[in-house]
N, C-alpha and C. Protein backbone atom coordinates (compact mmCIF):
# COMPACT_ATOMS: atom_id res chain seq x y z
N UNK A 1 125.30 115.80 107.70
CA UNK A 1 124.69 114.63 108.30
C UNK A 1 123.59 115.04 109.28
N UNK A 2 124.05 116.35 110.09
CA UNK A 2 122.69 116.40 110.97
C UNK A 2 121.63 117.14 109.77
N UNK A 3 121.47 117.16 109.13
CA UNK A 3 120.27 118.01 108.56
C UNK A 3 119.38 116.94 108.33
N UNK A 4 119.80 115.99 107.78
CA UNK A 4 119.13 114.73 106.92
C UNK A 4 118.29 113.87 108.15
N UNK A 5 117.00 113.99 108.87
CA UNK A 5 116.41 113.42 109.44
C UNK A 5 115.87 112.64 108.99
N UNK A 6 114.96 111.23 109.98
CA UNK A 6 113.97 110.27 110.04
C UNK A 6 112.93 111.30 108.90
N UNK A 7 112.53 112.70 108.96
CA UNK A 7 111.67 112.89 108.39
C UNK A 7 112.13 113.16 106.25
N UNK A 8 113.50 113.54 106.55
CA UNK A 8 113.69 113.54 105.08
C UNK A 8 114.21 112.59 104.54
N UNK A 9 114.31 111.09 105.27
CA UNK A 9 114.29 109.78 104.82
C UNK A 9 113.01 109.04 104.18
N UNK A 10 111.86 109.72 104.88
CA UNK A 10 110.56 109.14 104.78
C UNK A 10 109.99 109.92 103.58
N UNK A 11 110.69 111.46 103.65
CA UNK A 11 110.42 111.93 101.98
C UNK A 11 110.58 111.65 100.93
N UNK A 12 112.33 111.42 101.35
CA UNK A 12 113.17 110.57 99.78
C UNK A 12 112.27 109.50 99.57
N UNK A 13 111.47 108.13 100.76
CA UNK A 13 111.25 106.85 99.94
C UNK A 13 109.56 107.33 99.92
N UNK A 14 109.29 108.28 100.57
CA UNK A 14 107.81 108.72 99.53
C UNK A 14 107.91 108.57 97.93
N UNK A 15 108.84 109.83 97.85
CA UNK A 15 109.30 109.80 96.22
C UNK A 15 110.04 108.77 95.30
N UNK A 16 111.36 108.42 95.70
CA UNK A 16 111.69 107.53 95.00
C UNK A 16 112.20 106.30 95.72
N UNK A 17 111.55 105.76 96.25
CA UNK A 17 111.80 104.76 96.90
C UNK A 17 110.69 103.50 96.10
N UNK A 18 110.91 102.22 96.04
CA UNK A 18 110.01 101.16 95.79
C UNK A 18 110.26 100.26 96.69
N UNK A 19 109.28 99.24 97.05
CA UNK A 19 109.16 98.35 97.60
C UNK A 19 109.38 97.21 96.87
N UNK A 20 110.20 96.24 97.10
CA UNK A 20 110.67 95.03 96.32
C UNK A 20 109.84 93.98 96.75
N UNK A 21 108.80 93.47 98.11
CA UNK A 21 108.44 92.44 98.44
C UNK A 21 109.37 92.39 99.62
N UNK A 22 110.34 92.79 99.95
CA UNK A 22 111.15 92.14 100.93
C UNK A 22 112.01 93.22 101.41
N UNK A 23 112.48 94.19 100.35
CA UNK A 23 113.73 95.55 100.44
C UNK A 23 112.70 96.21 100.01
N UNK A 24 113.81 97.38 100.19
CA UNK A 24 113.51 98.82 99.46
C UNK A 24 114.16 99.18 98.86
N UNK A 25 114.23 100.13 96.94
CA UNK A 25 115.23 100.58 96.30
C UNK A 25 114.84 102.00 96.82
N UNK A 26 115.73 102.94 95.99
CA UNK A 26 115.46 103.88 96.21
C UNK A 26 116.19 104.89 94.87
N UNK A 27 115.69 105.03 93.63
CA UNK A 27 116.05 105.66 92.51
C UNK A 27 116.91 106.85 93.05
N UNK A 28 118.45 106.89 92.20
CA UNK A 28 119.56 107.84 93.23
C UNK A 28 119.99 108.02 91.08
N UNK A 29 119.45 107.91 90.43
CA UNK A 29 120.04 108.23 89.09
C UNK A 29 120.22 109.63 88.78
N UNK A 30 119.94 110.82 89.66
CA UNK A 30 119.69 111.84 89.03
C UNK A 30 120.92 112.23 89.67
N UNK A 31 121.41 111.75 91.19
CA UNK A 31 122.51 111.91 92.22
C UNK A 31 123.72 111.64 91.50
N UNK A 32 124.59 112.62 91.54
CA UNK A 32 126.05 112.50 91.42
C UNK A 32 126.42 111.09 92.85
N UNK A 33 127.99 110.10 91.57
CA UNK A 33 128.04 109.64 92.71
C UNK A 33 128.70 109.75 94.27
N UNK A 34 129.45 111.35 93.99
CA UNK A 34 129.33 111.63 95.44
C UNK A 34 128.24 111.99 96.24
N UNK A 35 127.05 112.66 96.12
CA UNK A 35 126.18 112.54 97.01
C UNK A 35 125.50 111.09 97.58
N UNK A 36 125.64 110.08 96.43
CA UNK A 36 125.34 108.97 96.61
C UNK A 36 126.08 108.35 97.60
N UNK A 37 127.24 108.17 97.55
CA UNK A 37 127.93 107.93 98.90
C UNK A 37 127.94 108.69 100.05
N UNK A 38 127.50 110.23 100.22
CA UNK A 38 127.07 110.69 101.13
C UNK A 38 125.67 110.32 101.95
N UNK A 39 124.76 109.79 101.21
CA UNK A 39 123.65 109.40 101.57
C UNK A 39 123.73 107.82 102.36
N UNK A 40 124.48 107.44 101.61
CA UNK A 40 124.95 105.60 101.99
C UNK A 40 125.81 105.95 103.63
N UNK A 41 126.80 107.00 103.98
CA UNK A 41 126.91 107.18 105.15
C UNK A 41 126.51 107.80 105.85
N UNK A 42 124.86 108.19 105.47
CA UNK A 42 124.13 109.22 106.91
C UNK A 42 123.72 107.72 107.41
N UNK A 43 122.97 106.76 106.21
CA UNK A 43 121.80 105.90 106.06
C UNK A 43 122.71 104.53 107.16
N UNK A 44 123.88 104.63 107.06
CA UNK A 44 124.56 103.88 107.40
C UNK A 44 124.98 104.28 108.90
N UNK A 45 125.76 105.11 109.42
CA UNK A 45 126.24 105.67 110.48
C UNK A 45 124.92 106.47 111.47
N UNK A 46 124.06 107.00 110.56
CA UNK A 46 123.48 108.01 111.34
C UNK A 46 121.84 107.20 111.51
N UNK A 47 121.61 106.31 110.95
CA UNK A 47 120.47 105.83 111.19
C UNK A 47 120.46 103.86 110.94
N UNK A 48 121.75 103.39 111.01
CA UNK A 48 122.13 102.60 111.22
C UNK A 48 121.51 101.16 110.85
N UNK A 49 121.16 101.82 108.76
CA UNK A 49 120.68 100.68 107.84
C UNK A 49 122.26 99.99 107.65
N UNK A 50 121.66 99.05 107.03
CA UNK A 50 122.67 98.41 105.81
C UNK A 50 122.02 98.69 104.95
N UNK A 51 122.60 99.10 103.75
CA UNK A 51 122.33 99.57 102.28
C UNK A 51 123.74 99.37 101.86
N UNK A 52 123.34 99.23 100.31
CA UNK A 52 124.27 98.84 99.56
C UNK A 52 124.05 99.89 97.44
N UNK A 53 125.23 100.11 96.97
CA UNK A 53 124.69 100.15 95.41
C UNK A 53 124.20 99.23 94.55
N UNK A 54 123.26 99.66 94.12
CA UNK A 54 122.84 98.60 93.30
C UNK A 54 122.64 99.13 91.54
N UNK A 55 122.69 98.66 90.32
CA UNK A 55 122.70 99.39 89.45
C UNK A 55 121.53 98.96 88.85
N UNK A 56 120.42 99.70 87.93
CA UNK A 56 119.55 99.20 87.19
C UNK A 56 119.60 100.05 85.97
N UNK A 57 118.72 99.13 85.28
CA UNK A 57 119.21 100.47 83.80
C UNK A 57 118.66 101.81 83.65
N UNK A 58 118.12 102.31 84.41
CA UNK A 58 117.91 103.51 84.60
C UNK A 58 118.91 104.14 85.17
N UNK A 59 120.09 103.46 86.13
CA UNK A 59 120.71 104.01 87.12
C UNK A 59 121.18 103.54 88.38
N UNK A 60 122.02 104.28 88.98
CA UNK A 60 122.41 103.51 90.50
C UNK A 60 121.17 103.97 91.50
N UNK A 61 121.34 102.81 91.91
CA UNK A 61 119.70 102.76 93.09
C UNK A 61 120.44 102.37 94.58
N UNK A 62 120.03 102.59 95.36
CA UNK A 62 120.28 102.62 97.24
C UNK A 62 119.30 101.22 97.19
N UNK A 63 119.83 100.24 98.03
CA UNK A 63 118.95 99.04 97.91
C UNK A 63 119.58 99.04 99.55
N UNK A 64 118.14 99.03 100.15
CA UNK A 64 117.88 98.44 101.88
C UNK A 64 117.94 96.88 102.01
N UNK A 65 118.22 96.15 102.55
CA UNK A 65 117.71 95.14 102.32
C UNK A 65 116.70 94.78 103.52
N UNK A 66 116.37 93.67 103.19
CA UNK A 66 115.18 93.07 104.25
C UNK A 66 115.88 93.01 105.91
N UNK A 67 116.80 93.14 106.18
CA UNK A 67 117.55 92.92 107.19
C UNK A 67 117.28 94.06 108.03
N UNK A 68 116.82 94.98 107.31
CA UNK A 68 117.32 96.69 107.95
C UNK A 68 116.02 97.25 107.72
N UNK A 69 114.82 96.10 107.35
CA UNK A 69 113.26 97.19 107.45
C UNK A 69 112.64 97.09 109.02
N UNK A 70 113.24 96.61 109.78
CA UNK A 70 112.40 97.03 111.16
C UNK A 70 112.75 98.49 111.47
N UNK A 71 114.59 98.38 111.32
CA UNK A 71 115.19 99.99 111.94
C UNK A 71 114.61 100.71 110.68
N UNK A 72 114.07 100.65 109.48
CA UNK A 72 113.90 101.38 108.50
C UNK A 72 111.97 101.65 108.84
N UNK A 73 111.29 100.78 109.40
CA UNK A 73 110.02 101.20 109.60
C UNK A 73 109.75 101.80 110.85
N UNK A 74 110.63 101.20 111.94
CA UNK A 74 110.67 102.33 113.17
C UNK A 74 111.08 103.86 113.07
N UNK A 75 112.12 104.00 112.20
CA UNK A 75 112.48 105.47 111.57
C UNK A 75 111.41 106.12 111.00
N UNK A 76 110.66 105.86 110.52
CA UNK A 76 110.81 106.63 109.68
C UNK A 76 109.01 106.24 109.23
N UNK A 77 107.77 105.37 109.88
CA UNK A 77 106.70 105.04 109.85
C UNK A 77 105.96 106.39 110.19
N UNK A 78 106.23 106.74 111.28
CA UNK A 78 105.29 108.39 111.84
C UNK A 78 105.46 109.58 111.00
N UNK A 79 106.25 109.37 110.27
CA UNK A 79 106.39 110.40 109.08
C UNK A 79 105.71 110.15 107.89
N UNK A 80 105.11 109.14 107.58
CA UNK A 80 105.14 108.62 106.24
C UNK A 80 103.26 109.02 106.10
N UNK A 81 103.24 109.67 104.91
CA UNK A 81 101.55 109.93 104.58
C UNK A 81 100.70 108.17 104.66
N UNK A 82 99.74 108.37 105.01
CA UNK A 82 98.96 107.52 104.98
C UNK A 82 98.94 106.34 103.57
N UNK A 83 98.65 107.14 102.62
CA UNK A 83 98.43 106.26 101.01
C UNK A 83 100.02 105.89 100.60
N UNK A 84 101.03 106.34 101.04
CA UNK A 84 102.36 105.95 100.93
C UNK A 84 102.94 105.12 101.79
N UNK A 85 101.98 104.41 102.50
CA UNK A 85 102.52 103.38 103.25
C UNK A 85 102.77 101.63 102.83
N UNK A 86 102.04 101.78 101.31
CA UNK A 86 102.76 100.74 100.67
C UNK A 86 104.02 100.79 100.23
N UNK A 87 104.94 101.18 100.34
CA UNK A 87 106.35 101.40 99.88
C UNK A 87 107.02 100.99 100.97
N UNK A 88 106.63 100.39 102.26
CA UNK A 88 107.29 100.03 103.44
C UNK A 88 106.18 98.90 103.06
N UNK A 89 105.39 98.00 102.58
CA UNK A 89 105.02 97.08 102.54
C UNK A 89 103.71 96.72 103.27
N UNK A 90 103.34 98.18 103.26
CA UNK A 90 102.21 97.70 104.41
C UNK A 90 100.73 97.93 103.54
């Protein structure tokens, strides 16, 4: 849990993260589902989203919801490259 920073949150939704209009998914199909639940309690305990599983047909996806993008854009905005700042909606 301590390894996983604000900055390798802002990596994961560089890469596989999308912007829904309102949430964020975050493609976890390649993740066993124990790491998947490891990730759901850093994201949860250690940086204090709500997230939930969500399944699509590609796979199980990490879905933020709209509730949890302020603590999710305060985290994790100063990290984020410039041209990847549409994926937080901006």
């Amino acid at each position: 849990m301590e390894i996983f920073t604000p900055i390798s949150l802002a990596h994961l939704i560089m890469d596989d993260g999308c912007y829904t209009g309102y949430a964020i998914t975050i493609a976890t199909c390649a993740f066993d589902s124990d790491s998947i639940d490891r990730l759901l309690l850093v994201f949860r305990e250690k940086f204090n989203l709500k997230c939930t599983i969500t399944n699509s047909k590609s796979g199980p996806r990490i879905y933020i919801p709209a509730e949890s993008m302020n603590q999710l854009n305060t985290l994790i905005a100063p990290f984020m490259v410039p041209s990847m700042m549409y994926k937080l909606g901006k």
